[in-house]
PDB file of N, CA and C in Angstrom:
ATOM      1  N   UNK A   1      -2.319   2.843 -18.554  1.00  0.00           N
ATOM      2  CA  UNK A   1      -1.626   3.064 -17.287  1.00  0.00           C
ATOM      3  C   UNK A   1      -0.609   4.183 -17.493  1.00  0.00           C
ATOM      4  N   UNK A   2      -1.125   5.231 -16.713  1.00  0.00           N
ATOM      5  CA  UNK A   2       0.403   6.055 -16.721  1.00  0.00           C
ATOM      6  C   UNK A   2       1.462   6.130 -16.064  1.00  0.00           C
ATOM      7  N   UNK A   3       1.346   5.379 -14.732  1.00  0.00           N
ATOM      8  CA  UNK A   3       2.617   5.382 -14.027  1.00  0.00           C
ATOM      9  C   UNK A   3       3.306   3.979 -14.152  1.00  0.00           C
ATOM     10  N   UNK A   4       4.580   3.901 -13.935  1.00  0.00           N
ATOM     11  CA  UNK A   4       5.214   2.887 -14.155  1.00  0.00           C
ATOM     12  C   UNK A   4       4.797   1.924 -12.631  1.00  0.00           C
ATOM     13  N   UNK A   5       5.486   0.657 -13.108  1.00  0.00           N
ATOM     14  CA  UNK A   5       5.720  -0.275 -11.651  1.00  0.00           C
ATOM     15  C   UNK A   5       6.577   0.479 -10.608  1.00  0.00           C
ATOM     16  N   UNK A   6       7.741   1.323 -10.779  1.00  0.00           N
ATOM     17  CA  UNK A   6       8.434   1.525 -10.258  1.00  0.00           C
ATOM     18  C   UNK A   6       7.872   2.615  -9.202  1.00  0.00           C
ATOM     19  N   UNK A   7       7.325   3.782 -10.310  1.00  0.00           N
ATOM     20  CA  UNK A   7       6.076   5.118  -9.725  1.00  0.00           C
ATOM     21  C   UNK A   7       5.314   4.441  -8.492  1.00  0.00           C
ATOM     22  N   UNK A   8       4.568   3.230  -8.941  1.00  0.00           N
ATOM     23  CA  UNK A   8       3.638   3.049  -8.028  1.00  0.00           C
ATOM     24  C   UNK A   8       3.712   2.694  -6.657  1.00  0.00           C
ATOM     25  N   UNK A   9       5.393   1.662  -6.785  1.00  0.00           N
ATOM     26  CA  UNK A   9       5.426   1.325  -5.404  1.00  0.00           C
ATOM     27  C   UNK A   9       6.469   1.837  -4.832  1.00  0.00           C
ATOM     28  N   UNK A  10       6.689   3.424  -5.487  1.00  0.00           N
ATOM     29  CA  UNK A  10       7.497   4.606  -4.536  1.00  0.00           C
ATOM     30  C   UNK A  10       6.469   5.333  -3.910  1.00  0.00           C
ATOM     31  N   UNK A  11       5.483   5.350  -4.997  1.00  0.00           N
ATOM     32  CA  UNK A  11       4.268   5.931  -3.965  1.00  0.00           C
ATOM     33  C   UNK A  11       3.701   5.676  -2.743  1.00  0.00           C
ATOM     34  N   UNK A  12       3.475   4.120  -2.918  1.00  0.00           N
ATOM     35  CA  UNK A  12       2.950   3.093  -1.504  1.00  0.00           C
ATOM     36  C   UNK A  12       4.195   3.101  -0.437  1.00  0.00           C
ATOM     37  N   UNK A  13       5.287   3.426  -1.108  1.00  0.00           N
ATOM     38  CA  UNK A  13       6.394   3.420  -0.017  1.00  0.00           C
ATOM     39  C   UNK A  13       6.291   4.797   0.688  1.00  0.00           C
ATOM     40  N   UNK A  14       6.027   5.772   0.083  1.00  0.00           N
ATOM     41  CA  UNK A  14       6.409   6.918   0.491  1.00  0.00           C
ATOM     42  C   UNK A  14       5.271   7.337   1.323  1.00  0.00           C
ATOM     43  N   UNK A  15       4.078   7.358   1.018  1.00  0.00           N
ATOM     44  CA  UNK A  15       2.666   7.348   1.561  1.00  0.00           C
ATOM     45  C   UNK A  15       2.377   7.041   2.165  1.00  0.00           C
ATOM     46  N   UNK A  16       2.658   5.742   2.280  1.00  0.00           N
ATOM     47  CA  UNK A  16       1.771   4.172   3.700  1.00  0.00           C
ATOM     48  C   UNK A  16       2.878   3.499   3.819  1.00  0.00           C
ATOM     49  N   UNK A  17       4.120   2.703   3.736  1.00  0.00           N
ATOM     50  CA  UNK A  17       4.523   1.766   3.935  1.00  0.00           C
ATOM     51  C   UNK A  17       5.924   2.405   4.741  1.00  0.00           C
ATOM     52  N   UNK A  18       6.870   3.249   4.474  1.00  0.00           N
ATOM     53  CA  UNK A  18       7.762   3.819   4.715  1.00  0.00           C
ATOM     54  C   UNK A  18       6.998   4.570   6.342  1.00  0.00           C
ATOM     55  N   UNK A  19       6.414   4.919   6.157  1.00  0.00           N
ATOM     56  CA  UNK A  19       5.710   5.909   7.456  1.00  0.00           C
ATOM     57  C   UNK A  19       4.733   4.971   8.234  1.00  0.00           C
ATOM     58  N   UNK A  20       4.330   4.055   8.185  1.00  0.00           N
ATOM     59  CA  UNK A  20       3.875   3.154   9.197  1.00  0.00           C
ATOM     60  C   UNK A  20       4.767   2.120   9.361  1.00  0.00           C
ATOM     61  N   UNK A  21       5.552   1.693   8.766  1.00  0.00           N
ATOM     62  CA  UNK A  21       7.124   0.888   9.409  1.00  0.00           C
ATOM     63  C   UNK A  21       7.514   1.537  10.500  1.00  0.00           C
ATOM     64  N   UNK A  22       7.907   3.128  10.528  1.00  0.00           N
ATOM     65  CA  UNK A  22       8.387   3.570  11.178  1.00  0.00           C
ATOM     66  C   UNK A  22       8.149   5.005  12.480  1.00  0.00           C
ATOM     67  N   UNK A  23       7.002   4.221  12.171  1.00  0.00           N
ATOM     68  CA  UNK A  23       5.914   5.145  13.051  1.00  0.00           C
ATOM     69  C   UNK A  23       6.371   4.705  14.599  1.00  0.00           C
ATOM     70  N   UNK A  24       6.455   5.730  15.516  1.00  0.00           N
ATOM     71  CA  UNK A  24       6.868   5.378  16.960  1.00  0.00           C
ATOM     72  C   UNK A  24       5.968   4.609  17.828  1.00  0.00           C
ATOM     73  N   UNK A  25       4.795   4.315  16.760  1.00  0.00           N
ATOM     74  CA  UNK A  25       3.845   2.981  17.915  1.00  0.00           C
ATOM     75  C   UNK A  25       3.723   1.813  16.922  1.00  0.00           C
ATOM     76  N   UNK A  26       4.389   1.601  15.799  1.00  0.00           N
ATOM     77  CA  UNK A  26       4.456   0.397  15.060  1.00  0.00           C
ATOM     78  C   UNK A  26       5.404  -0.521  15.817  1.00  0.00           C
ATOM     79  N   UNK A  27       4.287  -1.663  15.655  1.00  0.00           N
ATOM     80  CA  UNK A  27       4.942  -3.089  16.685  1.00  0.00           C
ATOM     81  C   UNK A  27       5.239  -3.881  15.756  1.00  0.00           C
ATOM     82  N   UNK A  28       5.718  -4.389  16.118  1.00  0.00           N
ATOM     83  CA  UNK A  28       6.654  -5.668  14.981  1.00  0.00           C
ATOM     84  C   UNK A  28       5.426  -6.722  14.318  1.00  0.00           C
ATOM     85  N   UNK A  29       4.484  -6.700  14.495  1.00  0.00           N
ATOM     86  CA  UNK A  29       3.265  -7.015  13.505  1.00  0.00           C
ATOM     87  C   UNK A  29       3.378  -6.260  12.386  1.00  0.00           C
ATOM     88  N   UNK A  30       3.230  -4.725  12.488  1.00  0.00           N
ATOM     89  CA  UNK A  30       3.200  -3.908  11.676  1.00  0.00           C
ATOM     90  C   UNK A  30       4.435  -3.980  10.789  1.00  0.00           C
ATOM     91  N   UNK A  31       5.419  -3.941  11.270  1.00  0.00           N
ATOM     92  CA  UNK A  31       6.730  -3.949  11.197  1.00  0.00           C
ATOM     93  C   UNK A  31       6.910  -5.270   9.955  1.00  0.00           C
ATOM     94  N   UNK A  32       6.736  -6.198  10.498  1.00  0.00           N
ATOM     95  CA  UNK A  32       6.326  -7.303   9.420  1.00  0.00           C
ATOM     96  C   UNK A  32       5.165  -7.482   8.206  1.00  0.00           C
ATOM     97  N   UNK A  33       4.287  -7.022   8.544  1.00  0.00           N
ATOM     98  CA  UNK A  33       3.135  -6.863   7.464  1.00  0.00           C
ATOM     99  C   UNK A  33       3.879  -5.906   6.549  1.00  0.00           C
ATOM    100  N   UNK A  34       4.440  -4.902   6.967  1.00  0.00           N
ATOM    101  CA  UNK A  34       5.117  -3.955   5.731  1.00  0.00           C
ATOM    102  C   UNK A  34       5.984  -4.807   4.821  1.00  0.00           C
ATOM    103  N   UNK A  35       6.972  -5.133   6.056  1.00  0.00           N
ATOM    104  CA  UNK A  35       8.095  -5.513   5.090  1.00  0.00           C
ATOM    105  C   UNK A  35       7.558  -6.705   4.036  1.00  0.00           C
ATOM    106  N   UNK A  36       6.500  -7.630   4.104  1.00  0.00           N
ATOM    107  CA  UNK A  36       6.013  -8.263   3.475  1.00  0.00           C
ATOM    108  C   UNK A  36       5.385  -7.893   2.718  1.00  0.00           C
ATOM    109  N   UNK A  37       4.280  -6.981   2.588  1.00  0.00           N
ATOM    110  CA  UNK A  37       4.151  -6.256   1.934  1.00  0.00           C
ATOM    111  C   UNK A  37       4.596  -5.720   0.615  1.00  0.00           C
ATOM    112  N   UNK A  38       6.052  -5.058   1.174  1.00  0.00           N
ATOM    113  CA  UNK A  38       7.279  -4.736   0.898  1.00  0.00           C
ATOM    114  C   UNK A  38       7.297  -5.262  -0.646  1.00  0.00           C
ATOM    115  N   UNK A  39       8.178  -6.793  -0.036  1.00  0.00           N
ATOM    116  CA  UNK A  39       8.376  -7.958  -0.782  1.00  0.00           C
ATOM    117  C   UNK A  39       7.495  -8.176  -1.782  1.00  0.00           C
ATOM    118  N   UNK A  40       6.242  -8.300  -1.135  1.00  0.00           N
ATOM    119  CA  UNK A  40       5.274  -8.745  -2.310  1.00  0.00           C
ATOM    120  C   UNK A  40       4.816  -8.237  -3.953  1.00  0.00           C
ATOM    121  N   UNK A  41       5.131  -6.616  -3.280  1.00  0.00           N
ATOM    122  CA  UNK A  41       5.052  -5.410  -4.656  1.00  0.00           C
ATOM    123  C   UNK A  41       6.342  -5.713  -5.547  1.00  0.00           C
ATOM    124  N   UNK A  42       7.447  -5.495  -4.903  1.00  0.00           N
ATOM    125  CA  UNK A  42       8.663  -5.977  -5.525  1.00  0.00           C
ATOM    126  C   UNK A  42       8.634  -6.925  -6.294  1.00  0.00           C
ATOM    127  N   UNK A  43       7.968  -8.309  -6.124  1.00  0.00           N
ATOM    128  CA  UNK A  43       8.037  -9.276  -6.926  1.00  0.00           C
ATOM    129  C   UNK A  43       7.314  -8.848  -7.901  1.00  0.00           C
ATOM    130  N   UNK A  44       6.360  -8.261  -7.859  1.00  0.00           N
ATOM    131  CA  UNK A  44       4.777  -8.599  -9.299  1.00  0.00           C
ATOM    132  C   UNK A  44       5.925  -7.682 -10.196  1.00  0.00           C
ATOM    133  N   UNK A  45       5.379  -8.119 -11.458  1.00  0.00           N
ATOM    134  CA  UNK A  45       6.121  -7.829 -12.764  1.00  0.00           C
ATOM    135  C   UNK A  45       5.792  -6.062 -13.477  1.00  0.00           C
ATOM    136  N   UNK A  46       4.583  -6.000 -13.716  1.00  0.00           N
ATOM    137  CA  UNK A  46       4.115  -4.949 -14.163  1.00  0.00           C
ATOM    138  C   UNK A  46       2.942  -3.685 -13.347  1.00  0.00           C
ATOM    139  N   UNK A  47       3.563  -2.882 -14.115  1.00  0.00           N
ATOM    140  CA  UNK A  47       2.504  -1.821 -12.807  1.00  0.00           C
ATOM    141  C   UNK A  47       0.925  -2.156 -13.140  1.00  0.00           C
ATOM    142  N   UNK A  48       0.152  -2.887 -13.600  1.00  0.00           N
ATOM    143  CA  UNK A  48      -0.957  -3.367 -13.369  1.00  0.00           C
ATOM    144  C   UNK A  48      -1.377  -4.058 -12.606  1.00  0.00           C
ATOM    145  N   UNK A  49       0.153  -5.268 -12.361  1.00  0.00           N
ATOM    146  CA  UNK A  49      -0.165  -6.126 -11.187  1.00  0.00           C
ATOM    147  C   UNK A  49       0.002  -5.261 -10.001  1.00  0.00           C
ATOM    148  N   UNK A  50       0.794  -4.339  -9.878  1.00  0.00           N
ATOM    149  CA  UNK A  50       0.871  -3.564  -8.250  1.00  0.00           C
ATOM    150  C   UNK A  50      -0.889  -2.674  -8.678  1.00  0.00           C
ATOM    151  N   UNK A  51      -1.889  -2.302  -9.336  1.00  0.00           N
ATOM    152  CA  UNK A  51      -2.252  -1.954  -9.204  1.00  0.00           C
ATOM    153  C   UNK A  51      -3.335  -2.907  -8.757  1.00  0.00           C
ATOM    154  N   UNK A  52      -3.590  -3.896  -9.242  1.00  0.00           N
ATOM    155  CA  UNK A  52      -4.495  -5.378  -8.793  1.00  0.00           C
ATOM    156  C   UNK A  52      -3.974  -5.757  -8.042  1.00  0.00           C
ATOM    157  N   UNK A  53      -2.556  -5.899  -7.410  1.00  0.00           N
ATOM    158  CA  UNK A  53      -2.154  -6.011  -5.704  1.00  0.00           C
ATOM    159  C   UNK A  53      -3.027  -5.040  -4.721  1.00  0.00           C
ATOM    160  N   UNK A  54      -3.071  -4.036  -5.234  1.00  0.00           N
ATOM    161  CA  UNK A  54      -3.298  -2.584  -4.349  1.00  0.00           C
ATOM    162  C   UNK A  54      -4.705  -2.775  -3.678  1.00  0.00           C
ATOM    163  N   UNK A  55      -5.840  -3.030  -5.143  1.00  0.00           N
ATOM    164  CA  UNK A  55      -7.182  -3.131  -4.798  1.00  0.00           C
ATOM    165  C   UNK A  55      -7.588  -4.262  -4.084  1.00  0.00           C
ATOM    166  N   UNK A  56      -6.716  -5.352  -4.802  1.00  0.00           N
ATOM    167  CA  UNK A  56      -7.296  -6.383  -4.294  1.00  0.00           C
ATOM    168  C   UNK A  56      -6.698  -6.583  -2.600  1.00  0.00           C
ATOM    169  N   UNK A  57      -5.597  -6.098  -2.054  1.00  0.00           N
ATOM    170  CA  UNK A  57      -5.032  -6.347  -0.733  1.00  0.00           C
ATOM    171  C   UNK A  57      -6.287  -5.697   0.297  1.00  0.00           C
ATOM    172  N   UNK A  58      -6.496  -4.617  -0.170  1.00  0.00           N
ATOM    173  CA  UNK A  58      -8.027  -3.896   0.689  1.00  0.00           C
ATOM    174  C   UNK A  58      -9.237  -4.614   0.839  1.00  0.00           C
ATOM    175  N   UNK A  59      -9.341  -5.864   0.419  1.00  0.00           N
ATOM    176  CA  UNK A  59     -10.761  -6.979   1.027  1.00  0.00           C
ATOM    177  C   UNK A  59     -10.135  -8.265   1.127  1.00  0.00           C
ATOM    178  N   UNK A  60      -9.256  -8.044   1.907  1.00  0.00           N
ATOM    179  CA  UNK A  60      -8.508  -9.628   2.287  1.00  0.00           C
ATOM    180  C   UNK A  60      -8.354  -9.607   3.642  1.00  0.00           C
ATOM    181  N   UNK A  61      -8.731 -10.844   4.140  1.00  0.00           N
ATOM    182  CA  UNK A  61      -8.710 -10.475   6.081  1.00  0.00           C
ATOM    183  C   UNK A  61      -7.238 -10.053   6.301  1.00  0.00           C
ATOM    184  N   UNK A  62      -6.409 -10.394   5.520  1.00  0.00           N
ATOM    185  CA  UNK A  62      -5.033 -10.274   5.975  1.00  0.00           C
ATOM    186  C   UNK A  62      -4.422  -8.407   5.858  1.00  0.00           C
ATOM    187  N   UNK A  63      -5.691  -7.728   4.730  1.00  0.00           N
ATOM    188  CA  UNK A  63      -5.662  -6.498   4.461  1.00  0.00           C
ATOM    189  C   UNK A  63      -6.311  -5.702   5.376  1.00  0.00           C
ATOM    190  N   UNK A  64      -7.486  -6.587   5.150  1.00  0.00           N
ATOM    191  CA  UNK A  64      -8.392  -5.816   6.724  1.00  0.00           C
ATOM    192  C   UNK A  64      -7.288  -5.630   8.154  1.00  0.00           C
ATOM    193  N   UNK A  65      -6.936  -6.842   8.439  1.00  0.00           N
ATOM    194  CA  UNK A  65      -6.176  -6.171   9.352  1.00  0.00           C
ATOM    195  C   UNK A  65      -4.641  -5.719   9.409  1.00  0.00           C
ATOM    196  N   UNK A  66      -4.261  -5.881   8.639  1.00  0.00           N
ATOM    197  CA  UNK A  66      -3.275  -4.615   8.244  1.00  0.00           C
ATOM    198  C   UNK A  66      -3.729  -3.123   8.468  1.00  0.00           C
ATOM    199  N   UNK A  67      -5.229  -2.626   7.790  1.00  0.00           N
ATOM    200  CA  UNK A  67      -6.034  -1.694   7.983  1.00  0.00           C
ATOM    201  C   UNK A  67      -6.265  -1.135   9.466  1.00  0.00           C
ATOM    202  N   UNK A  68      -6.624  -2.253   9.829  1.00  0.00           N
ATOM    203  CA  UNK A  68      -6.878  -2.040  11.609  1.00  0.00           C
ATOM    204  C   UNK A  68      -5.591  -1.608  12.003  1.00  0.00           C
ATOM    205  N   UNK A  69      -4.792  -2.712  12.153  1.00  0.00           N
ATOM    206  CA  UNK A  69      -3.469  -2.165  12.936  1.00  0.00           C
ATOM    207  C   UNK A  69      -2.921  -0.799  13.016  1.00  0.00           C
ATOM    208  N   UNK A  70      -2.973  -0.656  11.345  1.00  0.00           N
ATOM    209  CA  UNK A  70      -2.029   0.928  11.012  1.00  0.00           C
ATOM    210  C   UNK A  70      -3.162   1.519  11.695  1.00  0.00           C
ATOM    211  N   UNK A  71      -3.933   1.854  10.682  1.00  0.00           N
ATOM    212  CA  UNK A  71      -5.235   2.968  11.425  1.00  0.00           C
ATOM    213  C   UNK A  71      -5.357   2.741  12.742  1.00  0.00           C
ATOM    214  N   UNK A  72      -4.940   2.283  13.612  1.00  0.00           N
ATOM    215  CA  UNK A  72      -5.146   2.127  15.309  1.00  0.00           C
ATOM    216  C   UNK A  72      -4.268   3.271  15.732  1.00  0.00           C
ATOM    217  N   UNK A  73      -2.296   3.071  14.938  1.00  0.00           N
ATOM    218  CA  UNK A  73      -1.553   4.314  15.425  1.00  0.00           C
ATOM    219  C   UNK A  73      -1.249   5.197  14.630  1.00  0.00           C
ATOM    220  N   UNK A  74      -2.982   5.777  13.991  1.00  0.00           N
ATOM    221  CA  UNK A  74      -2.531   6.868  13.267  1.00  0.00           C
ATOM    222  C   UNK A  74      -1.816   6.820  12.008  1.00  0.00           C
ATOM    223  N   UNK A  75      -0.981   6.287  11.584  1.00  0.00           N
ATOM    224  CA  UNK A  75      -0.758   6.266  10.306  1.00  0.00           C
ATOM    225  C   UNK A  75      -1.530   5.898   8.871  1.00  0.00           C
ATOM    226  N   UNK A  76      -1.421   6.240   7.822  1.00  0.00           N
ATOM    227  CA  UNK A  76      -1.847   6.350   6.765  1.00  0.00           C
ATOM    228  C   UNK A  76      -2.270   4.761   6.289  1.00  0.00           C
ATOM    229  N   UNK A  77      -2.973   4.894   5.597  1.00  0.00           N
ATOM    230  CA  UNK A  77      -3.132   3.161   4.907  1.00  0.00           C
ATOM    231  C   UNK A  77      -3.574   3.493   3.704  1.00  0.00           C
ATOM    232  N   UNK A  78      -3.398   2.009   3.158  1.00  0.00           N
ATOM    233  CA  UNK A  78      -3.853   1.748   1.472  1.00  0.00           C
ATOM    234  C   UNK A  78      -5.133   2.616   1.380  1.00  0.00           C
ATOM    235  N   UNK A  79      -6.263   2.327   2.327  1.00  0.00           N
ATOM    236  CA  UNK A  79      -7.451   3.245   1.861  1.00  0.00           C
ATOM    237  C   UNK A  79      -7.439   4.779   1.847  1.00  0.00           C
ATOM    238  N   UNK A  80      -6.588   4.728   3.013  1.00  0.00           N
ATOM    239  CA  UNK A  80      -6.563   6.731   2.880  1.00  0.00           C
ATOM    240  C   UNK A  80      -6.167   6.977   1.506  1.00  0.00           C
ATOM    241  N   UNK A  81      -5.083   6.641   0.525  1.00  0.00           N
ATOM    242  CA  UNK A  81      -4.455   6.780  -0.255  1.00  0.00           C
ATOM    243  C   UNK A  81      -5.092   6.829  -1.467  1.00  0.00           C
ATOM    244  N   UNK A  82      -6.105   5.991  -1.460  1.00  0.00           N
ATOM    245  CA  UNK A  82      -6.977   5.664  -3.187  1.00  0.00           C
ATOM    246  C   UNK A  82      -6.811   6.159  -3.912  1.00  0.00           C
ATOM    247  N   UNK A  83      -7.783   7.496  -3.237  1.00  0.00           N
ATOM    248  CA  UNK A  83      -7.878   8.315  -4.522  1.00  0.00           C
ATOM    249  C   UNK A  83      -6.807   8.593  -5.131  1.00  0.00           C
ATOM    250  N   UNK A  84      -5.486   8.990  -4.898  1.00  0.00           N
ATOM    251  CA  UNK A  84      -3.701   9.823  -5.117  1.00  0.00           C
ATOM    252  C   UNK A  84      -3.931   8.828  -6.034  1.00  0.00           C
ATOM    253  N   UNK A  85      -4.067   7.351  -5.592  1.00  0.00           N
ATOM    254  CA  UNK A  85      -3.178   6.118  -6.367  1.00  0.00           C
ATOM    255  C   UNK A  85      -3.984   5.406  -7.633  1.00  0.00           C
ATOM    256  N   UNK A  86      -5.319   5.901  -7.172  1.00  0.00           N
ATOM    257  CA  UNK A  86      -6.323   5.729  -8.718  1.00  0.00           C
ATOM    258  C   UNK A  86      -5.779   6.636 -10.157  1.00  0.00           C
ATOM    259  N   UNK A  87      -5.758   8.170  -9.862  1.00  0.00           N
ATOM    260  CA  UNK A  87      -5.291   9.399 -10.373  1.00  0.00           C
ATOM    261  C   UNK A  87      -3.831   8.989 -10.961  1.00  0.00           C
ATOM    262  N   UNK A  88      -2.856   8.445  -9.735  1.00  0.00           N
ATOM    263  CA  UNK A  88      -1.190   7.858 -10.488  1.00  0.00           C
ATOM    264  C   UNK A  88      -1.900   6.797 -11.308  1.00  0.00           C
ATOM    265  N   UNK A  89      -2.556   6.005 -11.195  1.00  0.00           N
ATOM    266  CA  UNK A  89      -2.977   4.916 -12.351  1.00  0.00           C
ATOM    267  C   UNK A  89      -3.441   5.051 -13.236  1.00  0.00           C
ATOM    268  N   UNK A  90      -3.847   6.970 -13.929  1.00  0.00           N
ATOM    269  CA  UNK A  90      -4.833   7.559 -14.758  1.00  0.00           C
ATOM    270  C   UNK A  90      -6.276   7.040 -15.028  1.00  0.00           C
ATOM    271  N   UNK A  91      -6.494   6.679 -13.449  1.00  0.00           N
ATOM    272  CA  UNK A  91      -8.215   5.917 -13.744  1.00  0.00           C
ATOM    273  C   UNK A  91      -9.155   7.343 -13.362  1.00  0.00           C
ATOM    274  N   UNK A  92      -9.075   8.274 -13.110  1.00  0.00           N
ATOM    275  CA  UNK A  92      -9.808   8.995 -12.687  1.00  0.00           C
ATOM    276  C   UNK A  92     -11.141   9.031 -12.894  1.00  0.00           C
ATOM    277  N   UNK A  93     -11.361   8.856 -14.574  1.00  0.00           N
ATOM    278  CA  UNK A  93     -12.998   8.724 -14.971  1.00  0.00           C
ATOM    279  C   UNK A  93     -13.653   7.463 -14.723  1.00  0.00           C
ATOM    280  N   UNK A  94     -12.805   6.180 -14.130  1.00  0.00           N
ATOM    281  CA  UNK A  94     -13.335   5.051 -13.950  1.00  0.00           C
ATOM    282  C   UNK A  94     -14.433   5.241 -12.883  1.00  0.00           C
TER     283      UNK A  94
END
């Protein structure tokens, strides 16, 4: 792993989570899924677990529609992001 815990979920903040919080058509669904979100990265211990948070949040109904929501107003999501966040994880040849 080359990026730290810290790297990874400045990235998800800065990328997807920071900019669909505060996107001018994010509704307080959204608004809440982040901040939970949020929370959830914060807790895990090591940047492996935010990276097995990351993949694994993208096939969970609760991810799926997180997915929907954002992607409805335009903003960025976990999937747009992959590839950046595979590359910060130095998986590239995976």
């Amino acid at each position: 792993m080359q990026a730290t815990k810290e790297d990874l979920i400045a990235f998800l903040d800065r990328e997807v989570l920071n900019p669909a919080e505060h996107h001018v058509n994010a509704d307080k669904v959204i608004k809440n899924k982040v901040r939970t979100t949020r929370m959830r990265l914060n807790r895990l211990k090591t940047a492996e677990k935010v990276e097995e948070f990351f993949w694994h949040a993208m096939s969970t109904d609760r991810g799926i529609d997180s997915y929907t929501r954002i992607h409805r107003i335009g903003a960025q999501t976990f999937e747009d992001v992959r590839f950046q966040f595979k590359r910060l994880c130095g998986r590239e040849e995976d």
